[in-house]
PDB file of N, CA and C in Angstrom:
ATOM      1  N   UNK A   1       0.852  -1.162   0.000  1.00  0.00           N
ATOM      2  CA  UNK A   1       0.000   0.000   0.000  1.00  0.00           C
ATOM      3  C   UNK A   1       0.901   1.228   0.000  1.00  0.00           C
ATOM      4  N   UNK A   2       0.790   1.979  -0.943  1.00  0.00           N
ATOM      5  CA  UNK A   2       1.627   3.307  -1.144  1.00  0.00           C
ATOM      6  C   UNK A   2       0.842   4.494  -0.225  1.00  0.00           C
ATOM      7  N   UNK A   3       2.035   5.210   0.538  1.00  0.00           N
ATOM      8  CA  UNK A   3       1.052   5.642   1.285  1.00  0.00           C
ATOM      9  C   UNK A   3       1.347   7.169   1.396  1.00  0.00           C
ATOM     10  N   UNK A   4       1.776   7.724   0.509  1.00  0.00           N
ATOM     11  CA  UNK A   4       1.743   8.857  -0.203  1.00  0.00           C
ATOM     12  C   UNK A   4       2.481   9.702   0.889  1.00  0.00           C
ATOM     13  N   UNK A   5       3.097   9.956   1.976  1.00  0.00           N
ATOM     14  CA  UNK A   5       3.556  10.524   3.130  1.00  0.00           C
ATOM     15  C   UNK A   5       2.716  10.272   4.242  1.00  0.00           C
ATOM     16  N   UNK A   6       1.696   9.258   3.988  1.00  0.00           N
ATOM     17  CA  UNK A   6       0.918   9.350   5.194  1.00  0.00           C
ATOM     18  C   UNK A   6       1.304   8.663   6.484  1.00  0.00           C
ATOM     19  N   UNK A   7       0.766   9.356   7.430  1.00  0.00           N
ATOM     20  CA  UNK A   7       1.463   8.100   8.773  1.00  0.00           C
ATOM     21  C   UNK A   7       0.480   6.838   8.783  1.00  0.00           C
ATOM     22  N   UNK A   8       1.342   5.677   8.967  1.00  0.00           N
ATOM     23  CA  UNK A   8       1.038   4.543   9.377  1.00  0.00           C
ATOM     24  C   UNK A   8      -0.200   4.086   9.324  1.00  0.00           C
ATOM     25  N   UNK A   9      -1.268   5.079  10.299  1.00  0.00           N
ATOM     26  CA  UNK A   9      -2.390   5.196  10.575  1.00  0.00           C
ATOM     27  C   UNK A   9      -3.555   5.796   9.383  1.00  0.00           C
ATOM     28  N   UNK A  10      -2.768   7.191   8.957  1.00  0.00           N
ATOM     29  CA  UNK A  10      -3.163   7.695   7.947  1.00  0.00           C
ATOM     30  C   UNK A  10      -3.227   6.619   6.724  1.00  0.00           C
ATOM     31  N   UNK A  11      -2.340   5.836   6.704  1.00  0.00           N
ATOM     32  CA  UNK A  11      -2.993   5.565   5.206  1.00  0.00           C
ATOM     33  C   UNK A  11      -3.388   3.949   5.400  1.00  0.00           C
ATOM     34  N   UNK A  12      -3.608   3.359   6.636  1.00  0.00           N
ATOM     35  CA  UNK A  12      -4.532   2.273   6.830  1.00  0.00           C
ATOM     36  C   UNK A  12      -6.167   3.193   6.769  1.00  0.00           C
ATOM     37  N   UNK A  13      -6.111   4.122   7.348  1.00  0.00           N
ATOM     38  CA  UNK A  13      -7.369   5.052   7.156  1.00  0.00           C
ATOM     39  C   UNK A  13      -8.107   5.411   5.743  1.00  0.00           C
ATOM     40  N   UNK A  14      -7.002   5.312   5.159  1.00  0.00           N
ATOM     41  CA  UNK A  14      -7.156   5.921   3.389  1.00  0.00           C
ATOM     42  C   UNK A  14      -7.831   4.748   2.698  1.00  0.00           C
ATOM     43  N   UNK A  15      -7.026   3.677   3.385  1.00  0.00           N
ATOM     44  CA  UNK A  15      -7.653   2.661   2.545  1.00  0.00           C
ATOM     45  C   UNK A  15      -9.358   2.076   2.748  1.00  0.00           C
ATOM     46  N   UNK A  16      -9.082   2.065   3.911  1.00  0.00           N
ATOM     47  CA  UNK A  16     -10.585   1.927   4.263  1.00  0.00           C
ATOM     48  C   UNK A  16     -11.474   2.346   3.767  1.00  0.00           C
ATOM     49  N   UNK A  17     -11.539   3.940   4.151  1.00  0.00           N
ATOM     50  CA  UNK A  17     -12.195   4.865   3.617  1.00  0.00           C
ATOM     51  C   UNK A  17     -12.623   4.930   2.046  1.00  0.00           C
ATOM     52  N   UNK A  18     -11.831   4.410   1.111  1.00  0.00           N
ATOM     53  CA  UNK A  18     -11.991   3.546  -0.074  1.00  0.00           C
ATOM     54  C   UNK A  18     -12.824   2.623  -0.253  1.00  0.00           C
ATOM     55  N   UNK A  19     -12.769   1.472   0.359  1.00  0.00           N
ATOM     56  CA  UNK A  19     -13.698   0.333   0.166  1.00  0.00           C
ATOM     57  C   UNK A  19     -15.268   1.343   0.927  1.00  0.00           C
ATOM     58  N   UNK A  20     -15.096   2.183   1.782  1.00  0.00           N
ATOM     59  CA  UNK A  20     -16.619   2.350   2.482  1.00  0.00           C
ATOM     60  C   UNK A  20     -17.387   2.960   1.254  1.00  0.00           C
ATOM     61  N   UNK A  21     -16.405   3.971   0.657  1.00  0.00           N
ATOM     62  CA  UNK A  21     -16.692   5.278  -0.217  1.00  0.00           C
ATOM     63  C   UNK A  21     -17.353   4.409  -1.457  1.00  0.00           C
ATOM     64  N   UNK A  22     -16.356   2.710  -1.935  1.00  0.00           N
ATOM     65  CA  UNK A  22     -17.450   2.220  -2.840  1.00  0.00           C
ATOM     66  C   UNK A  22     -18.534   1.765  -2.744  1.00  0.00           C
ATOM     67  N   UNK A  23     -19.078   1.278  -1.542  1.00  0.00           N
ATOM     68  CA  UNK A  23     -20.476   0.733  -1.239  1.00  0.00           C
ATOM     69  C   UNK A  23     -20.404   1.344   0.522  1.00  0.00           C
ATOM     70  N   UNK A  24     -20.799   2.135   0.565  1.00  0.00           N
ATOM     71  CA  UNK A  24     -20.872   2.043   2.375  1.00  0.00           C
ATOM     72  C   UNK A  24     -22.085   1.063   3.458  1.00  0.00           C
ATOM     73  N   UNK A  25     -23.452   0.466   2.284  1.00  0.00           N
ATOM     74  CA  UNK A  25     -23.883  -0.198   2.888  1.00  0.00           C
ATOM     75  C   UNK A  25     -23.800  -1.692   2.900  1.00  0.00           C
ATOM     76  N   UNK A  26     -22.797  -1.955   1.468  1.00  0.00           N
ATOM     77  CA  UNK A  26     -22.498  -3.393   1.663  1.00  0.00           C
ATOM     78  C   UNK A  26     -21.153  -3.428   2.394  1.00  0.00           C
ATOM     79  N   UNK A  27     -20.184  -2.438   2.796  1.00  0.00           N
ATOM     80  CA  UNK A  27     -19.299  -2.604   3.562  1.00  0.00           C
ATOM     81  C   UNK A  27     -19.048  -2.773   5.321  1.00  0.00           C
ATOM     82  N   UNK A  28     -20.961  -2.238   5.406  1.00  0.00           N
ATOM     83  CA  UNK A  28     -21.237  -2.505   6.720  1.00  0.00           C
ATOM     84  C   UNK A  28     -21.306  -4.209   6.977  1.00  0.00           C
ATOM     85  N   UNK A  29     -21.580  -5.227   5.946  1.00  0.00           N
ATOM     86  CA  UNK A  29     -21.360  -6.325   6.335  1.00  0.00           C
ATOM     87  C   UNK A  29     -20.148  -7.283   5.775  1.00  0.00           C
ATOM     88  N   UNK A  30     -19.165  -6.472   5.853  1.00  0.00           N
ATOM     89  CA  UNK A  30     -17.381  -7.050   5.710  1.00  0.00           C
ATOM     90  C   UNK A  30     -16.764  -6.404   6.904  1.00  0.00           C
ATOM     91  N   UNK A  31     -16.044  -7.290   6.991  1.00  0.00           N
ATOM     92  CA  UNK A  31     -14.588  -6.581   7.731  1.00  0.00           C
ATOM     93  C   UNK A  31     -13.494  -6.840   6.769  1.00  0.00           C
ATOM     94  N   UNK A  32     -13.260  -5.513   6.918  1.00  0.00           N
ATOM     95  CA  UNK A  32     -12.010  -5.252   6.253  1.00  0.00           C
ATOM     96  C   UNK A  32     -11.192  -4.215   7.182  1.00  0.00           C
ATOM     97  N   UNK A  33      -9.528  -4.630   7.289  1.00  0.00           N
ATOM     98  CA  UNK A  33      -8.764  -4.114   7.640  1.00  0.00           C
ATOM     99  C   UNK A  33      -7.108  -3.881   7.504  1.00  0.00           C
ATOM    100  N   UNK A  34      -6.899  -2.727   7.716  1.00  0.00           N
ATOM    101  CA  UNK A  34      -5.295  -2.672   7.432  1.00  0.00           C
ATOM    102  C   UNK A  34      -4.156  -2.484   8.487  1.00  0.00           C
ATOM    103  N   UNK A  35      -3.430  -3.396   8.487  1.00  0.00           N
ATOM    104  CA  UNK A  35      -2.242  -3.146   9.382  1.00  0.00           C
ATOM    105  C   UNK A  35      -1.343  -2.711   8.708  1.00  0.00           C
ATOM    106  N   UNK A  36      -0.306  -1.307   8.775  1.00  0.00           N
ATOM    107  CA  UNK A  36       0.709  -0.833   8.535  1.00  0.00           C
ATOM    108  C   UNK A  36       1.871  -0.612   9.129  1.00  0.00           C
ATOM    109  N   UNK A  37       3.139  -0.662   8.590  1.00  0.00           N
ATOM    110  CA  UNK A  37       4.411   0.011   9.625  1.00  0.00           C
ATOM    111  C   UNK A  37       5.476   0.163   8.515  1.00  0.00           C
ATOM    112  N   UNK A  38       6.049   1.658   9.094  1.00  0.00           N
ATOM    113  CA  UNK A  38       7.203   1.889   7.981  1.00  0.00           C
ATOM    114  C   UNK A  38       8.350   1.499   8.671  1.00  0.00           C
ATOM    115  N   UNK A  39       9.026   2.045   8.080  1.00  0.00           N
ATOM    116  CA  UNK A  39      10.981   1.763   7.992  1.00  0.00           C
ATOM    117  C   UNK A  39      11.233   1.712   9.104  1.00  0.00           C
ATOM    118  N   UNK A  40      10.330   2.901   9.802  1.00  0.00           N
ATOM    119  CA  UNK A  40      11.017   3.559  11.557  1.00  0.00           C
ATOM    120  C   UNK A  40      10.547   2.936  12.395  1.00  0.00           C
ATOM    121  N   UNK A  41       9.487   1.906  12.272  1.00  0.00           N
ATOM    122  CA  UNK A  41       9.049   1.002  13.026  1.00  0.00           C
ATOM    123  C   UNK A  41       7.726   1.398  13.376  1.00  0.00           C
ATOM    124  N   UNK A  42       6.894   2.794  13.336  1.00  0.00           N
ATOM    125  CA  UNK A  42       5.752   2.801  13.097  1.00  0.00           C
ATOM    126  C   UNK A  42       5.131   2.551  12.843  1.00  0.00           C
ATOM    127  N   UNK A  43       3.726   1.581  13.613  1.00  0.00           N
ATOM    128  CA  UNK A  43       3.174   1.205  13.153  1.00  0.00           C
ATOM    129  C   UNK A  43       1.293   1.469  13.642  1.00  0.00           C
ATOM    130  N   UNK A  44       0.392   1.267  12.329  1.00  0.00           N
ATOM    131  CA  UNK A  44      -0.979   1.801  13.128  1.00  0.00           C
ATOM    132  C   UNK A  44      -1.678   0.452  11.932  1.00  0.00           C
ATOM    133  N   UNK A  45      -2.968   1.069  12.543  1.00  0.00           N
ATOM    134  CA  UNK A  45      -4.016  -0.004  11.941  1.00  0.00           C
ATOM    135  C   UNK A  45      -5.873   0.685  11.954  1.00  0.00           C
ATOM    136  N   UNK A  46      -6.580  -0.011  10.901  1.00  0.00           N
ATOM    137  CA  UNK A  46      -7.675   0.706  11.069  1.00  0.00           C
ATOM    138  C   UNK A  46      -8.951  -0.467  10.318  1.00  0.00           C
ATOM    139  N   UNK A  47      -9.735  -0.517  10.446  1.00  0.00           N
ATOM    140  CA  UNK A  47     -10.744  -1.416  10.074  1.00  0.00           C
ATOM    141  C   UNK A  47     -12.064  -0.801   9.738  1.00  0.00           C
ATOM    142  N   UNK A  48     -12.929  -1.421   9.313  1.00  0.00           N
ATOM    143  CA  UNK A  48     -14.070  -0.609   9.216  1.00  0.00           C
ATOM    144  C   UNK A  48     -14.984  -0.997   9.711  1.00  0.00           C
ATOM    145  N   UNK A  49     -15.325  -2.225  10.515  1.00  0.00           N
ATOM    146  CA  UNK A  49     -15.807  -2.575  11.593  1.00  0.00           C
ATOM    147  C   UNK A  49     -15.281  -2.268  13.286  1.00  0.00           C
ATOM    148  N   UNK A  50     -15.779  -2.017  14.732  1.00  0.00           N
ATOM    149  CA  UNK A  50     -15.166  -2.463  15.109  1.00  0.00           C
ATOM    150  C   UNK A  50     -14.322  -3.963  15.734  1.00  0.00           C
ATOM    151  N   UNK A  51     -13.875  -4.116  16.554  1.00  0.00           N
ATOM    152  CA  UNK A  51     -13.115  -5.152  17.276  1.00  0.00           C
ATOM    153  C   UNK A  51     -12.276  -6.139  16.450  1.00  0.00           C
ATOM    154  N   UNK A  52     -10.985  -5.278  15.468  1.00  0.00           N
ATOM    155  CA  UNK A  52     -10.340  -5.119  14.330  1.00  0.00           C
ATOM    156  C   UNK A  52      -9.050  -5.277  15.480  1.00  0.00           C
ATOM    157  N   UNK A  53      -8.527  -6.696  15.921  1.00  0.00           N
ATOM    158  CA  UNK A  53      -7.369  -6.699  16.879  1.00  0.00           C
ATOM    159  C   UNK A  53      -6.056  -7.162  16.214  1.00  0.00           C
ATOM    160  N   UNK A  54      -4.992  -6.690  16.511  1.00  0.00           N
ATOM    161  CA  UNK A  54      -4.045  -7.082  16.116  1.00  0.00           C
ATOM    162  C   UNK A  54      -2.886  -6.791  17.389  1.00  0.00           C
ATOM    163  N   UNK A  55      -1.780  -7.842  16.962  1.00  0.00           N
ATOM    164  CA  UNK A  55      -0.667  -8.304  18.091  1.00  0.00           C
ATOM    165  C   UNK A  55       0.678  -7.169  17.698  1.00  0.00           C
ATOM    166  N   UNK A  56       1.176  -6.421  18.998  1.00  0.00           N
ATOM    167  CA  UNK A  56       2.412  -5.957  18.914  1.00  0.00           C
ATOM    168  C   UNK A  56       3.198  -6.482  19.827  1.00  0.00           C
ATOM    169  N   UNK A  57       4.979  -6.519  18.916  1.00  0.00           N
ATOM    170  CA  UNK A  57       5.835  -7.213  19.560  1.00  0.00           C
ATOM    171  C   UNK A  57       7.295  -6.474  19.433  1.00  0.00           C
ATOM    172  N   UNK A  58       7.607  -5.861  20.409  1.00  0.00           N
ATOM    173  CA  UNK A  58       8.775  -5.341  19.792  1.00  0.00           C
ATOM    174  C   UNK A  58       9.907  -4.562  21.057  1.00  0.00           C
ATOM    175  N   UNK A  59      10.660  -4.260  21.081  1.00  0.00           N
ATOM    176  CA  UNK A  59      11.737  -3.993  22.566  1.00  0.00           C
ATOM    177  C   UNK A  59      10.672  -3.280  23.302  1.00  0.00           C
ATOM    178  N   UNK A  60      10.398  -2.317  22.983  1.00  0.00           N
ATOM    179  CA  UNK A  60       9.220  -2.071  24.481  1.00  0.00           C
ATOM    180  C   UNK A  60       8.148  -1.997  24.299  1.00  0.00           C
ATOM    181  N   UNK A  61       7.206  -2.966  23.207  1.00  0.00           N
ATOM    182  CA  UNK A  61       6.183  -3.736  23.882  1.00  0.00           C
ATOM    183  C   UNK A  61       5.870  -4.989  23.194  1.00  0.00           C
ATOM    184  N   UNK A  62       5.501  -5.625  24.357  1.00  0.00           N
ATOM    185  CA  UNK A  62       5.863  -7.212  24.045  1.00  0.00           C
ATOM    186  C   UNK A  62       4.208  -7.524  24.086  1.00  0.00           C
ATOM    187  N   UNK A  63       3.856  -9.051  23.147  1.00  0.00           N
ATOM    188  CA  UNK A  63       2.710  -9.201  23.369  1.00  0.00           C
ATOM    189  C   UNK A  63       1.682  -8.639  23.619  1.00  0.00           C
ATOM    190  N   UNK A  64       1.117  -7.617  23.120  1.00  0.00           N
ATOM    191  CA  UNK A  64       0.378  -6.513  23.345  1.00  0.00           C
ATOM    192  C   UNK A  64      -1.244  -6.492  22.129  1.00  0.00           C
ATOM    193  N   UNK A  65      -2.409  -6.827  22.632  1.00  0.00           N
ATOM    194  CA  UNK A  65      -3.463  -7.157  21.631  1.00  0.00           C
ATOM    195  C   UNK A  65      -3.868  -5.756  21.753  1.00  0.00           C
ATOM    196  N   UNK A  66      -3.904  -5.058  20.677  1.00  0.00           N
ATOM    197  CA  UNK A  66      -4.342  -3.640  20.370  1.00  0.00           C
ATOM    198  C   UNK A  66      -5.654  -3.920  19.818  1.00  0.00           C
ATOM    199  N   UNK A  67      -6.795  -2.903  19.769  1.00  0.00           N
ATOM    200  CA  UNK A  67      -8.337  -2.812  18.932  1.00  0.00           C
ATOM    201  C   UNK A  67      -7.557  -1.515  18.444  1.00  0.00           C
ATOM    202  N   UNK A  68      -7.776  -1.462  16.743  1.00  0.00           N
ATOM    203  CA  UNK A  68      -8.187  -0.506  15.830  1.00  0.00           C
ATOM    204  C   UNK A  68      -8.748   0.137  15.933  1.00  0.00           C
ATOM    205  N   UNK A  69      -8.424   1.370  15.530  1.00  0.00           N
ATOM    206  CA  UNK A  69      -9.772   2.834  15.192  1.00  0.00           C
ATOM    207  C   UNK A  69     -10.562   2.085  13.984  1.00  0.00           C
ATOM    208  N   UNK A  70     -12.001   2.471  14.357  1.00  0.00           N
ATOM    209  CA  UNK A  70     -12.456   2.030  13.317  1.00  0.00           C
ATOM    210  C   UNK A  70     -13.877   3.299  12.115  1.00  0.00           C
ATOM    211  N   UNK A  71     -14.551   2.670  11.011  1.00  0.00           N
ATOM    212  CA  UNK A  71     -15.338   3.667  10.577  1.00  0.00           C
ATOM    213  C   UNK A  71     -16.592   3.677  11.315  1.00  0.00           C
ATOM    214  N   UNK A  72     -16.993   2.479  11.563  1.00  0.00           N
ATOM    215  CA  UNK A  72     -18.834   2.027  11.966  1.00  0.00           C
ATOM    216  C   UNK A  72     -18.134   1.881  13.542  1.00  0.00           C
TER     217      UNK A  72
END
């Protein structure tokens, strides 16, 4: 996913916002979601449902189940 300068977050957001923008009422029954991280180790995530979880692991934080920002 090219993410044009966006942060991490920003362009898991972008994408989303895409799939809603093509159908927003058949996207209410998918989940769809994006996990991102650049070079610097940044990383975000976003879904368009909620309870969109994903695992971080890394020197200071270990095992860590994060929930996504989400659209709905």
């Amino acid at each position: 996913m090219k993410s044009n300068g966006l942060s991490p977050l920003g362009a898991c957001k972008s994408g989303v916002d895409r799939i809603v923008k093509i159908n927003r009422d058949k996207s209410k029954g998918i989940q769809a979601g994006f996990i991102v991280i650049n070079k610097s180790g940044e990383y975000g995530a976003y879904a368009n449902q909620r309870d969109f979880e994903y695992a971080v692991y890394s020197e200071t934080e270990t095992n860590i189940l994060k929930k996504s920002k989400s659209v709905f």
